[in-house]
N, C-alpha and C. Protein backbone atom coordinates (compact mmCIF):
# COMPACT_ATOMS: atom_id res chain seq x y z
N UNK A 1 28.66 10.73 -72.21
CA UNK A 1 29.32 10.58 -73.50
C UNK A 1 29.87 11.94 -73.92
N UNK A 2 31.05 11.84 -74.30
CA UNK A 2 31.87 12.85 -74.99
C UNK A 2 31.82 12.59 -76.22
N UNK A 3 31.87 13.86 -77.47
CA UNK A 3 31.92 13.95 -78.70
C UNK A 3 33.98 14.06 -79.06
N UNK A 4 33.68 13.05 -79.75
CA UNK A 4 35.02 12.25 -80.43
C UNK A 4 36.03 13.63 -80.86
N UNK A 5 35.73 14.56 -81.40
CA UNK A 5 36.22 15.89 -81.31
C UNK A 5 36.26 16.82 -80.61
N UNK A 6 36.71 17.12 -79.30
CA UNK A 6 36.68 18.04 -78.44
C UNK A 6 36.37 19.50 -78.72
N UNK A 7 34.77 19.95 -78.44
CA UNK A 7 34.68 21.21 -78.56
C UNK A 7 35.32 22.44 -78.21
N UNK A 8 35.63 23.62 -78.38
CA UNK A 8 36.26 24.70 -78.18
C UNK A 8 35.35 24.82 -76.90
N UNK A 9 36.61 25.58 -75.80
CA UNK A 9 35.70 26.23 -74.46
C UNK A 9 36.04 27.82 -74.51
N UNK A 10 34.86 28.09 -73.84
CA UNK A 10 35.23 29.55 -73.41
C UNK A 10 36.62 29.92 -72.62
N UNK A 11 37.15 30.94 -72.48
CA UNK A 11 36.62 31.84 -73.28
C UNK A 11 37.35 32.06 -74.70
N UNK A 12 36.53 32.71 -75.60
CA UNK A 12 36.00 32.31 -77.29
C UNK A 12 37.01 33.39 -78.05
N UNK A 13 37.60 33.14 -78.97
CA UNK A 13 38.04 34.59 -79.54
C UNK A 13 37.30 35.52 -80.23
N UNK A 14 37.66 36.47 -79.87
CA UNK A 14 36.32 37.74 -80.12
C UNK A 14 35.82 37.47 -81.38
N UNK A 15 36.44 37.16 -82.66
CA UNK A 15 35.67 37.05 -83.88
C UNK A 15 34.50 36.01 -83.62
N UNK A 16 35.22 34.94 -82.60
CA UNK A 16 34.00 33.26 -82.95
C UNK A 16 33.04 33.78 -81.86
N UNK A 17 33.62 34.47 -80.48
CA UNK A 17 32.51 35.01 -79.52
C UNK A 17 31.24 35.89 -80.34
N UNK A 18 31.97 36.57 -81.38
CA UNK A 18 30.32 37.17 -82.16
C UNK A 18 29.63 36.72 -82.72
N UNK A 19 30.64 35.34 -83.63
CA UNK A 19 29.96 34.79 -84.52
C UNK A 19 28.64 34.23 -83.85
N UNK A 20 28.93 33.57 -81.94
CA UNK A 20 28.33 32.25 -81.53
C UNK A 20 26.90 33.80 -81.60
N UNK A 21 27.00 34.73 -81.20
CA UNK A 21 26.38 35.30 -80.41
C UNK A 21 25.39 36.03 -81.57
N UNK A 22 25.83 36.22 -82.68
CA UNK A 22 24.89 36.31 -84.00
C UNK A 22 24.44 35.37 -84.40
N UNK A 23 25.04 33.89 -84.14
CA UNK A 23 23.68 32.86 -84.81
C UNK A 23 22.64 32.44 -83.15
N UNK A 24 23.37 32.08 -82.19
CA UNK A 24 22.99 32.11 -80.77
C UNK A 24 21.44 33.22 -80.40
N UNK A 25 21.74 34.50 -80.32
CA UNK A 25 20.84 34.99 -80.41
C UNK A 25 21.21 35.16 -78.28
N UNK A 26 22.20 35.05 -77.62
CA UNK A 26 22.55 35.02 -76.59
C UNK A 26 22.30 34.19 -75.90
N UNK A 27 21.89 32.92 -76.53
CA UNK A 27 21.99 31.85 -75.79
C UNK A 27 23.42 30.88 -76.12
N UNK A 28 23.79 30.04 -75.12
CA UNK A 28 24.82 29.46 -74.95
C UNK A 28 24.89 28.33 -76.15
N UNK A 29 26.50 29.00 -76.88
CA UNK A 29 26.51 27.81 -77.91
C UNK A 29 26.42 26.44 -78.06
N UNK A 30 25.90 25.89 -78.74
CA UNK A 30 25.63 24.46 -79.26
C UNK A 30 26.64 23.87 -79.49
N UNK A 31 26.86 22.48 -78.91
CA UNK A 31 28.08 21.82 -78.96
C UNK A 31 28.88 22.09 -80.56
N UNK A 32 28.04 21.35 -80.99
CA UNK A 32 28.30 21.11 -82.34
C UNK A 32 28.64 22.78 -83.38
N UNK A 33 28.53 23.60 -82.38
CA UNK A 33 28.88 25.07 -83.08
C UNK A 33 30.75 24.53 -82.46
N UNK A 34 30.52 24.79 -81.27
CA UNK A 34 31.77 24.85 -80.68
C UNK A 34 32.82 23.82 -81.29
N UNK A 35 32.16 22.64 -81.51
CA UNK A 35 33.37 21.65 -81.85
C UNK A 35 33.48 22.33 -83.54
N UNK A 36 32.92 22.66 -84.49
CA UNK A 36 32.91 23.52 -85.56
C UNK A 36 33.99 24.65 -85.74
N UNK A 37 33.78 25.34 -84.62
CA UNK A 37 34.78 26.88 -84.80
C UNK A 37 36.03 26.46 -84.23
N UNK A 38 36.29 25.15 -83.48
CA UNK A 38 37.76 25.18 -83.60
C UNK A 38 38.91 24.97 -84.34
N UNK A 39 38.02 24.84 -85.56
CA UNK A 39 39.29 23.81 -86.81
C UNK A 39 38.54 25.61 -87.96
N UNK A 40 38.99 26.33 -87.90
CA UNK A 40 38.71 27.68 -88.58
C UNK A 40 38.06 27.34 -90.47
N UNK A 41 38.63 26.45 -90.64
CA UNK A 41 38.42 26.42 -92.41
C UNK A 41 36.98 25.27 -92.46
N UNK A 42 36.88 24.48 -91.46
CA UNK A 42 35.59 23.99 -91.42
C UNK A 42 34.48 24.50 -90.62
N UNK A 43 34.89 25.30 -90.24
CA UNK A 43 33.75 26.43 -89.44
C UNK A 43 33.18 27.59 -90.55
N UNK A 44 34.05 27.84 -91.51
CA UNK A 44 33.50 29.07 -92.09
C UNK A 44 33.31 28.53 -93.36
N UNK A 45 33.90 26.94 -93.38
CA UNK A 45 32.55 26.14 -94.95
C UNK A 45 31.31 25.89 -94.19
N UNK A 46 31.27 25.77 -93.08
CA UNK A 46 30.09 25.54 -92.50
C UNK A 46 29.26 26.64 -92.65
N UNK A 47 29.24 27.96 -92.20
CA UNK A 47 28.94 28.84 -91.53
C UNK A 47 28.36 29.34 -93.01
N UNK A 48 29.29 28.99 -94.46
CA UNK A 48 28.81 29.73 -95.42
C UNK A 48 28.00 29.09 -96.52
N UNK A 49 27.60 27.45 -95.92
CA UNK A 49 26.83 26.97 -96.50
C UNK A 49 25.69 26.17 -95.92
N UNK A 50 25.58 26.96 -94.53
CA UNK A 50 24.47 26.98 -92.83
C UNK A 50 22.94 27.04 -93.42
N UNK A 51 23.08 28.16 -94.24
CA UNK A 51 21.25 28.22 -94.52
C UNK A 51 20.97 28.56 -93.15
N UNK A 52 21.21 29.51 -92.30
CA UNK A 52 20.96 29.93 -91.25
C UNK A 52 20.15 31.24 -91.70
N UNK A 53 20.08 31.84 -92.35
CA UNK A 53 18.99 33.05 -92.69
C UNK A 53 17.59 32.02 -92.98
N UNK A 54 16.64 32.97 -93.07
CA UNK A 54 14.93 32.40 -93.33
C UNK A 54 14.82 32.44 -94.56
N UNK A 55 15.62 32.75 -95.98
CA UNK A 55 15.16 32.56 -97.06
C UNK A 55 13.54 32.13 -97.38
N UNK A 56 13.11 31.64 -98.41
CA UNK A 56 12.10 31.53 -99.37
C UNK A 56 11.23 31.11 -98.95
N UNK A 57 11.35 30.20 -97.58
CA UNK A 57 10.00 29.14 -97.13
C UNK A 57 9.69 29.68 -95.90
N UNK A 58 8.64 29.66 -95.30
CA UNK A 58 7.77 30.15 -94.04
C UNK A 58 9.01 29.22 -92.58
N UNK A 59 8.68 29.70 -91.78
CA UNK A 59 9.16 28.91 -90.87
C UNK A 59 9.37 27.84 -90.64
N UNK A 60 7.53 27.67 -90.89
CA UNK A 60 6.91 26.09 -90.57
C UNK A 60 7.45 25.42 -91.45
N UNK A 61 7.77 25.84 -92.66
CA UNK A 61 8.16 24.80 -94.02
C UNK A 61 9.70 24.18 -94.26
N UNK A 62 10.39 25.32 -93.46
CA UNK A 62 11.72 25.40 -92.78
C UNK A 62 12.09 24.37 -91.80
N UNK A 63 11.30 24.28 -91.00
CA UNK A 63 11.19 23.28 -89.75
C UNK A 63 10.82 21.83 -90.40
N UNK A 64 9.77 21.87 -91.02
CA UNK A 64 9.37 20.52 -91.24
C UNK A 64 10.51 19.90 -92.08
N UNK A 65 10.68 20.75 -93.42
CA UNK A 65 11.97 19.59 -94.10
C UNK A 65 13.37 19.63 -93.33
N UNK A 66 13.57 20.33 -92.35
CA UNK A 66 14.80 19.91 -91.45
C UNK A 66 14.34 18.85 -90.27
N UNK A 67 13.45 18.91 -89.59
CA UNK A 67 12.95 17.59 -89.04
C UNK A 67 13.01 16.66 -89.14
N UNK A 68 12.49 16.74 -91.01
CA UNK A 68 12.36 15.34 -91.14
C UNK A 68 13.26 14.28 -92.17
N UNK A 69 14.63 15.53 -92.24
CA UNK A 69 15.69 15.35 -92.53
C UNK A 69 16.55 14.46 -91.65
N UNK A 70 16.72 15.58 -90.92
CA UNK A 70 17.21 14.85 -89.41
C UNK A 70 16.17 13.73 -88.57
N UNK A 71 15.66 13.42 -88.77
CA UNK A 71 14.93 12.30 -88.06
C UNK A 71 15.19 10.93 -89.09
N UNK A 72 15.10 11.00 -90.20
CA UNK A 72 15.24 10.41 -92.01
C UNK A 72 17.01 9.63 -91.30
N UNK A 73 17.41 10.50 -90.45
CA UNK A 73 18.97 10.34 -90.53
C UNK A 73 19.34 9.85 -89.07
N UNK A 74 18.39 9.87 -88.74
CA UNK A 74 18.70 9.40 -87.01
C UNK A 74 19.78 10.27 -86.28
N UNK A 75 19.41 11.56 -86.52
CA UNK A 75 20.04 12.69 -85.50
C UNK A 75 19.58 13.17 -84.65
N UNK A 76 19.31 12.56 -83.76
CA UNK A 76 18.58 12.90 -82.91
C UNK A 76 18.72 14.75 -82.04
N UNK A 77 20.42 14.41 -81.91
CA UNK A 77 21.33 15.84 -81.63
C UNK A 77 20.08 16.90 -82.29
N UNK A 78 20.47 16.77 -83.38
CA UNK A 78 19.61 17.95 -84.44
C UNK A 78 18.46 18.25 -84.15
N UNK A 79 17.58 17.20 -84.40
CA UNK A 79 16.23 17.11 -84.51
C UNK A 79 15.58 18.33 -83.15
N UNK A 80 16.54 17.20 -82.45
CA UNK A 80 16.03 17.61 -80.86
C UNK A 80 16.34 19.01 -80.34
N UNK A 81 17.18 19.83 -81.50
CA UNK A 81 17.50 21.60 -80.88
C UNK A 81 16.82 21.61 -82.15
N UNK A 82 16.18 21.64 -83.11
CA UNK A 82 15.13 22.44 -84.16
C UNK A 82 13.85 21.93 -82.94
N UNK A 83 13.46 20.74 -82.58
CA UNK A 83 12.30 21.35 -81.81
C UNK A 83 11.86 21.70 -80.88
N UNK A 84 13.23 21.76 -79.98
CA UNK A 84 12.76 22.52 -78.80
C UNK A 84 12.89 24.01 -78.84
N UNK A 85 13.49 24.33 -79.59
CA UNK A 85 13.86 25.88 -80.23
C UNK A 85 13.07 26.88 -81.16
N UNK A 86 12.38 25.71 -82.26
CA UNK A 86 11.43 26.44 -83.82
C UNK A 86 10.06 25.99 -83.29
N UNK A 87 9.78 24.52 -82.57
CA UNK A 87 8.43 23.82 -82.92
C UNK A 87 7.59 24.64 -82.48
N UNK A 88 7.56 25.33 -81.76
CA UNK A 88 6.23 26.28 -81.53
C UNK A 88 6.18 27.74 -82.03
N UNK A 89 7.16 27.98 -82.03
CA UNK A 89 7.67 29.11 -83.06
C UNK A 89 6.83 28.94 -84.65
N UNK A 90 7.30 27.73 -85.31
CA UNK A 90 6.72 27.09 -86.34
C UNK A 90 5.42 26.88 -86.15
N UNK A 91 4.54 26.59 -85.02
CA UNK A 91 3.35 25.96 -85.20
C UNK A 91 3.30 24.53 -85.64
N UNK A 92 4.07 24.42 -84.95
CA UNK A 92 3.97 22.42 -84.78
C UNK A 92 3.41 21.79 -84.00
N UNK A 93 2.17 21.13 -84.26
CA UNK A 93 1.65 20.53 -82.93
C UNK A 93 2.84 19.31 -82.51
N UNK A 94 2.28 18.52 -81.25
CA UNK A 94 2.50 17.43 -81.14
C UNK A 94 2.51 16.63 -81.49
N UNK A 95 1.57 15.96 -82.71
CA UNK A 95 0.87 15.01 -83.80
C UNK A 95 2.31 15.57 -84.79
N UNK A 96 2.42 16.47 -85.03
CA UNK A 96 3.60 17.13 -86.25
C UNK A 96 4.93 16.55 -85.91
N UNK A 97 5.11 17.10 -85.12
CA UNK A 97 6.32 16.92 -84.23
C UNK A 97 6.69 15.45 -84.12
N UNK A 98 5.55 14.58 -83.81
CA UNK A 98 6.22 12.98 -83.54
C UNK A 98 6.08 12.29 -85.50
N UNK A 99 5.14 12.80 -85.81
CA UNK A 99 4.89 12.36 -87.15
C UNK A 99 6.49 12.79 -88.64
N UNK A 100 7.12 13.81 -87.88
CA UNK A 100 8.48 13.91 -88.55
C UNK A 100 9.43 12.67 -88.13
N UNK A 101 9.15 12.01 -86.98
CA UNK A 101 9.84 11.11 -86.92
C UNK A 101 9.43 9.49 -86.94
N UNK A 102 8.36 9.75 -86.43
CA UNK A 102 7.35 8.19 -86.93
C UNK A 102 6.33 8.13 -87.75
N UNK A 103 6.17 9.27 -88.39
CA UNK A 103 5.20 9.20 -89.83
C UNK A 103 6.05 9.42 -90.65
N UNK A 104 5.29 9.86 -91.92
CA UNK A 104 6.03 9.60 -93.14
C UNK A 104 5.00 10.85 -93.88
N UNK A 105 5.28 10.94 -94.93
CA UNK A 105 4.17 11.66 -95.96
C UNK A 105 3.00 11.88 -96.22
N UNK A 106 2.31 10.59 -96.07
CA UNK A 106 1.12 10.20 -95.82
C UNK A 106 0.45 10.53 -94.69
N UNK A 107 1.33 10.49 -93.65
CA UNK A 107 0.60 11.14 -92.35
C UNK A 107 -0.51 12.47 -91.99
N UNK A 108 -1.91 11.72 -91.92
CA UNK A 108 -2.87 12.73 -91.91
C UNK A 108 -2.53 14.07 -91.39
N UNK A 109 -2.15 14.30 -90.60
CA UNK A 109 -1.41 15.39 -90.19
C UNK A 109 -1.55 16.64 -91.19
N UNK A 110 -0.82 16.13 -92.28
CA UNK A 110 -0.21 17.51 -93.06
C UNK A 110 -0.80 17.49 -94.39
N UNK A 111 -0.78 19.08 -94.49
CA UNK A 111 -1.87 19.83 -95.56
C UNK A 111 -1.29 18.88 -97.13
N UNK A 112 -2.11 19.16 -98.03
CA UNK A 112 -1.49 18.75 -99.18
C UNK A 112 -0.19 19.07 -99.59
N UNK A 113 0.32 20.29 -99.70
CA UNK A 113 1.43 21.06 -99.72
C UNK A 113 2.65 20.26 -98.75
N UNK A 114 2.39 20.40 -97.41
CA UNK A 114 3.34 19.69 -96.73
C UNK A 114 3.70 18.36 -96.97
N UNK A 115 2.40 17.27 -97.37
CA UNK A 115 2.44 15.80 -97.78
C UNK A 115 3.77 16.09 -99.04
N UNK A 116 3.23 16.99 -99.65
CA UNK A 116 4.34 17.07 -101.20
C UNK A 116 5.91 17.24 -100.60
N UNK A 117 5.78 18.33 -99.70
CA UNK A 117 7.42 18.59 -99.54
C UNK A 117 8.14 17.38 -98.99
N UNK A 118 7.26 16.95 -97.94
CA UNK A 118 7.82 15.51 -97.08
C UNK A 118 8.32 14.60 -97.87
N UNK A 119 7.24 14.40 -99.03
CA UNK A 119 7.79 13.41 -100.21
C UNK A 119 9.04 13.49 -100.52
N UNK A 120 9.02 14.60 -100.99
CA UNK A 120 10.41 15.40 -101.35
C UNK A 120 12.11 15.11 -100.72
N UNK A 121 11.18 15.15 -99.55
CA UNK A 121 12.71 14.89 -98.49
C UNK A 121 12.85 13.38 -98.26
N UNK A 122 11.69 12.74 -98.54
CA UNK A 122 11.91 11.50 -98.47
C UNK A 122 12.61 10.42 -100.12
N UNK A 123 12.02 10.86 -100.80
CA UNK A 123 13.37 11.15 -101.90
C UNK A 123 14.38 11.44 -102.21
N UNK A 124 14.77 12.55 -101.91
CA UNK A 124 16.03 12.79 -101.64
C UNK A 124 16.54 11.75 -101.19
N UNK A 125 16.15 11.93 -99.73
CA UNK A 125 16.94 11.16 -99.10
C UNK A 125 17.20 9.49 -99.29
N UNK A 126 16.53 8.80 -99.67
CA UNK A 126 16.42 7.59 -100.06
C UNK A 126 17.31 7.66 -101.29
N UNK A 127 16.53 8.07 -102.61
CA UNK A 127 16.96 7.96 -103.63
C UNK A 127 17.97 9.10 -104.38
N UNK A 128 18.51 10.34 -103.66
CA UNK A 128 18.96 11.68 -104.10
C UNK A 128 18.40 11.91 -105.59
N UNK A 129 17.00 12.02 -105.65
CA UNK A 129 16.81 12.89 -106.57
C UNK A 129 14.62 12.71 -106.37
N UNK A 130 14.82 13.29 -107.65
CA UNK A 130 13.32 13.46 -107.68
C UNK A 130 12.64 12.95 -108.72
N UNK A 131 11.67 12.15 -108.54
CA UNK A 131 10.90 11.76 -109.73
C UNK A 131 10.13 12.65 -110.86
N UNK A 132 9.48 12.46 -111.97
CA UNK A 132 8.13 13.16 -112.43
C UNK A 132 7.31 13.58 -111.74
N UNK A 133 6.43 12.69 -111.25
CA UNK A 133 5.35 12.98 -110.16
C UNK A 133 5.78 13.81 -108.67
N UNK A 134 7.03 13.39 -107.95
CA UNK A 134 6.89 13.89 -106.95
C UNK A 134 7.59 15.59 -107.18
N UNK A 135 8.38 15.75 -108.39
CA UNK A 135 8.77 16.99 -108.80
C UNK A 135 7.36 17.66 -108.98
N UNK A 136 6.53 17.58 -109.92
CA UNK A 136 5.30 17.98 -110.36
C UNK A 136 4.62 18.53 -108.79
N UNK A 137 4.28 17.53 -107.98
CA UNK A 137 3.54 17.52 -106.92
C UNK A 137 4.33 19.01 -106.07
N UNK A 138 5.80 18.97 -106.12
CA UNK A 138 6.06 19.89 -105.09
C UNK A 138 6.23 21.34 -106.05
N UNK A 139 6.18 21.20 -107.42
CA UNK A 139 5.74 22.30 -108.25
C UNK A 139 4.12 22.78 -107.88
N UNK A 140 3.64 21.90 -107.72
CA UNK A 140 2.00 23.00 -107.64
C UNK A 140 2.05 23.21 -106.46
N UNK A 141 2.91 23.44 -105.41
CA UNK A 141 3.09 24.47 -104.49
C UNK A 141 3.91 25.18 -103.56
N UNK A 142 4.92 24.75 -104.31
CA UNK A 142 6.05 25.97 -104.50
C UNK A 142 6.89 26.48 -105.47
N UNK A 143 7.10 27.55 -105.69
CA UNK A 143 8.09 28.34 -106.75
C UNK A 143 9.30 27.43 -106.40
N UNK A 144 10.24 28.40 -107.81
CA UNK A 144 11.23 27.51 -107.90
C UNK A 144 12.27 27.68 -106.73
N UNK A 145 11.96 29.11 -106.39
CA UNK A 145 12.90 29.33 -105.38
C UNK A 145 12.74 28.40 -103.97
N UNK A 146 11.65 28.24 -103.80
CA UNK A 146 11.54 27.31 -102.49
C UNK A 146 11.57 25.86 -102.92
N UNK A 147 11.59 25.25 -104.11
CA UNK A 147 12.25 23.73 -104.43
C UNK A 147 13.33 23.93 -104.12
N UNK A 148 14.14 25.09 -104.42
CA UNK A 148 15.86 24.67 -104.35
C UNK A 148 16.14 24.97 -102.92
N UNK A 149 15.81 25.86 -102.25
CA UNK A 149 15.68 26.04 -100.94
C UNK A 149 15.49 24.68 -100.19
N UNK A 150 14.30 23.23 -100.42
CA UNK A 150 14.09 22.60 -99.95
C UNK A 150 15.28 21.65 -99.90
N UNK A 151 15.44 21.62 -101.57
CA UNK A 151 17.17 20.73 -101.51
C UNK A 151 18.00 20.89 -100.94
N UNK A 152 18.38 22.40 -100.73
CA UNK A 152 19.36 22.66 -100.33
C UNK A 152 19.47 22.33 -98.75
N UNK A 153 18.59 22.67 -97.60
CA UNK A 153 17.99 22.28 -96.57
C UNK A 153 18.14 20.80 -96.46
N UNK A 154 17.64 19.97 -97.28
CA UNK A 154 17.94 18.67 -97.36
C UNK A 154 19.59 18.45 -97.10
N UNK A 155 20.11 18.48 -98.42
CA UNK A 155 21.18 18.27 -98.05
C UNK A 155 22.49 18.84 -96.80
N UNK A 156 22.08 20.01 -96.60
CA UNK A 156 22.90 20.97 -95.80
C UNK A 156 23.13 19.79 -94.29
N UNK A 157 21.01 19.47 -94.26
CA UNK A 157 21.17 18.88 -92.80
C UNK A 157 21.61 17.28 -92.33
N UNK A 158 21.58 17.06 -94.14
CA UNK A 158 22.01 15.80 -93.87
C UNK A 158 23.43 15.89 -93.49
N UNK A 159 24.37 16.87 -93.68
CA UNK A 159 25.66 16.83 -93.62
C UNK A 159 25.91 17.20 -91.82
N UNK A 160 24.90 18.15 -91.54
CA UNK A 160 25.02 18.29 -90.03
C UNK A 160 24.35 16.92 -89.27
N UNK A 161 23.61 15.98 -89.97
CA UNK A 161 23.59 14.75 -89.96
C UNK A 161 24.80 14.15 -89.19
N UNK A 162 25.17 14.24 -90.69
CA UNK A 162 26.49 13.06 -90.16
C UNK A 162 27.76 13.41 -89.08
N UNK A 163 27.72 15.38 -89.06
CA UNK A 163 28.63 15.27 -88.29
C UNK A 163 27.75 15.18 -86.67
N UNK A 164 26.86 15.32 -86.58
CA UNK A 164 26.18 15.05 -85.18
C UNK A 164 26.50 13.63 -84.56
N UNK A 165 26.00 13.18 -85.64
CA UNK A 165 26.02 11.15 -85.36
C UNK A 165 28.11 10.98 -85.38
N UNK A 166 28.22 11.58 -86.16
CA UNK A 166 29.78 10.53 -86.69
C UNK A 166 31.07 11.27 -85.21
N UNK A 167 30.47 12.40 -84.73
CA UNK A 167 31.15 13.05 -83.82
C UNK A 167 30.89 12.33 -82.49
N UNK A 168 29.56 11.90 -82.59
CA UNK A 168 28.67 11.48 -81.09
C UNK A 168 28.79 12.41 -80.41
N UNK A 169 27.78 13.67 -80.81
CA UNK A 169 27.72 14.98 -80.23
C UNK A 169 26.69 14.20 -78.82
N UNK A 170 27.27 14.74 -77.86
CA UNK A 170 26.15 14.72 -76.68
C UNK A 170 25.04 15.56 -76.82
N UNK A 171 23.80 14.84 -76.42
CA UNK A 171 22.69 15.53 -76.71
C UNK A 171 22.10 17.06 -75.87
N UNK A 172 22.11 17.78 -76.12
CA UNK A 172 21.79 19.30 -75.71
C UNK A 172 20.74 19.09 -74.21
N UNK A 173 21.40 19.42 -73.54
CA UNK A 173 20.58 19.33 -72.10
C UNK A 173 18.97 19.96 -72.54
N UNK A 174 18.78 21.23 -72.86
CA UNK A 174 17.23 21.52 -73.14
C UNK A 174 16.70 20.83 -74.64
N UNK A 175 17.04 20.20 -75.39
CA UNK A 175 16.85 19.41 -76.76
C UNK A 175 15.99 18.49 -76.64
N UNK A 176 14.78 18.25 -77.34
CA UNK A 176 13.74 17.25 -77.27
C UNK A 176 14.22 15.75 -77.31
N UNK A 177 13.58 15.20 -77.22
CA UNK A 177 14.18 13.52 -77.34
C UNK A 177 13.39 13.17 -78.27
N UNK A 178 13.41 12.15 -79.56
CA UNK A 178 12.98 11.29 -80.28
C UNK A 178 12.15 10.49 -79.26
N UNK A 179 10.69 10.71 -80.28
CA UNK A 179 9.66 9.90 -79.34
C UNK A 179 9.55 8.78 -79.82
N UNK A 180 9.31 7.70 -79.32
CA UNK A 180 9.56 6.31 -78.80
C UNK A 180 8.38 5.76 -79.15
């Protein structure tokens, strides 16, 4: 399967060759970068509303509400380069890892704190917004800066969501698979 938008090939023009190679880290760009930097004005709304720095939340906290964003959304594309890339980086077991995509909130798995954020994303995403209770809940353990951080994460990945799925990005040769 080919993605409905034909990605850019090497070789890259020196500005997008640095760009790949400052978020890359020298590994070989991601489809979905490449099909990105060829249309210039949707590469650099992308690029400037990426949430690609580590801002406010730990790794792990980083990982989990993009997980389970992208899993929430059936991106597999996504899912599957955050965990073959962060999950151990993050400290994700295996139980973590499948539970972003076949658990839910409740899933024994995760600390009180994490149960709250999951909620969170599972709100969002369902309903785009937040209740009393589940606002409250993700107030007693995080500042404000890491609620908006979480939204923002939310939404960012739902949008790399849709262009993963709506492109039919082929799935990343080293990228985990949605467990079954």
């Amino acid at each position: 399967m080919s993605a409905r938008i034909a990605p850019l090939e090497p070789p890259y023009p020196p500005e997008v060759q640095a760009q790949f190679d400052r978020i890359m880290r020298g590994a070989p760009p991601l489809t979905l970068f490449r099909v990105m930097a060829g249309h210039p004005r949707a590469w650099d709304k992308f690029r400037a509303g990426s949430l690609l720095d580590p801002g406010p939340l730990s790794l792990r906290q980083r990982e989990i509400v993009i997980d389970r964003t992208t899993a929430l959304n059936g991106c597999e594309y996504e899912w599957g380069v955050h965990v073959a890339i962060f999950a151990g980086a993050a400290h994700l077991t295996e139980e973590e890892v499948r539970a972003t995509v076949l658990g839910n909130a409740n899933s024994p798995c995760w600390s009180p704190a994490e149960q709250a954020m999951i909620a969170a994303v599972e709100a969002l995403h369902h309903r785009a917004t937040l209740d009393e209770p589940e606002f409250a809940a993700l107030s007693a353990h995080y500042d404000n800066a890491q609620i908006l951080e979480i939204m923002l994460l939310c939404g960012f990945y739902r949008t790399v969501s849709y262009l993963a799925n709506g492109l039919r990005l082929p799935l990343e040769g080293k990228a985990a698979r949605f467990p079954r």
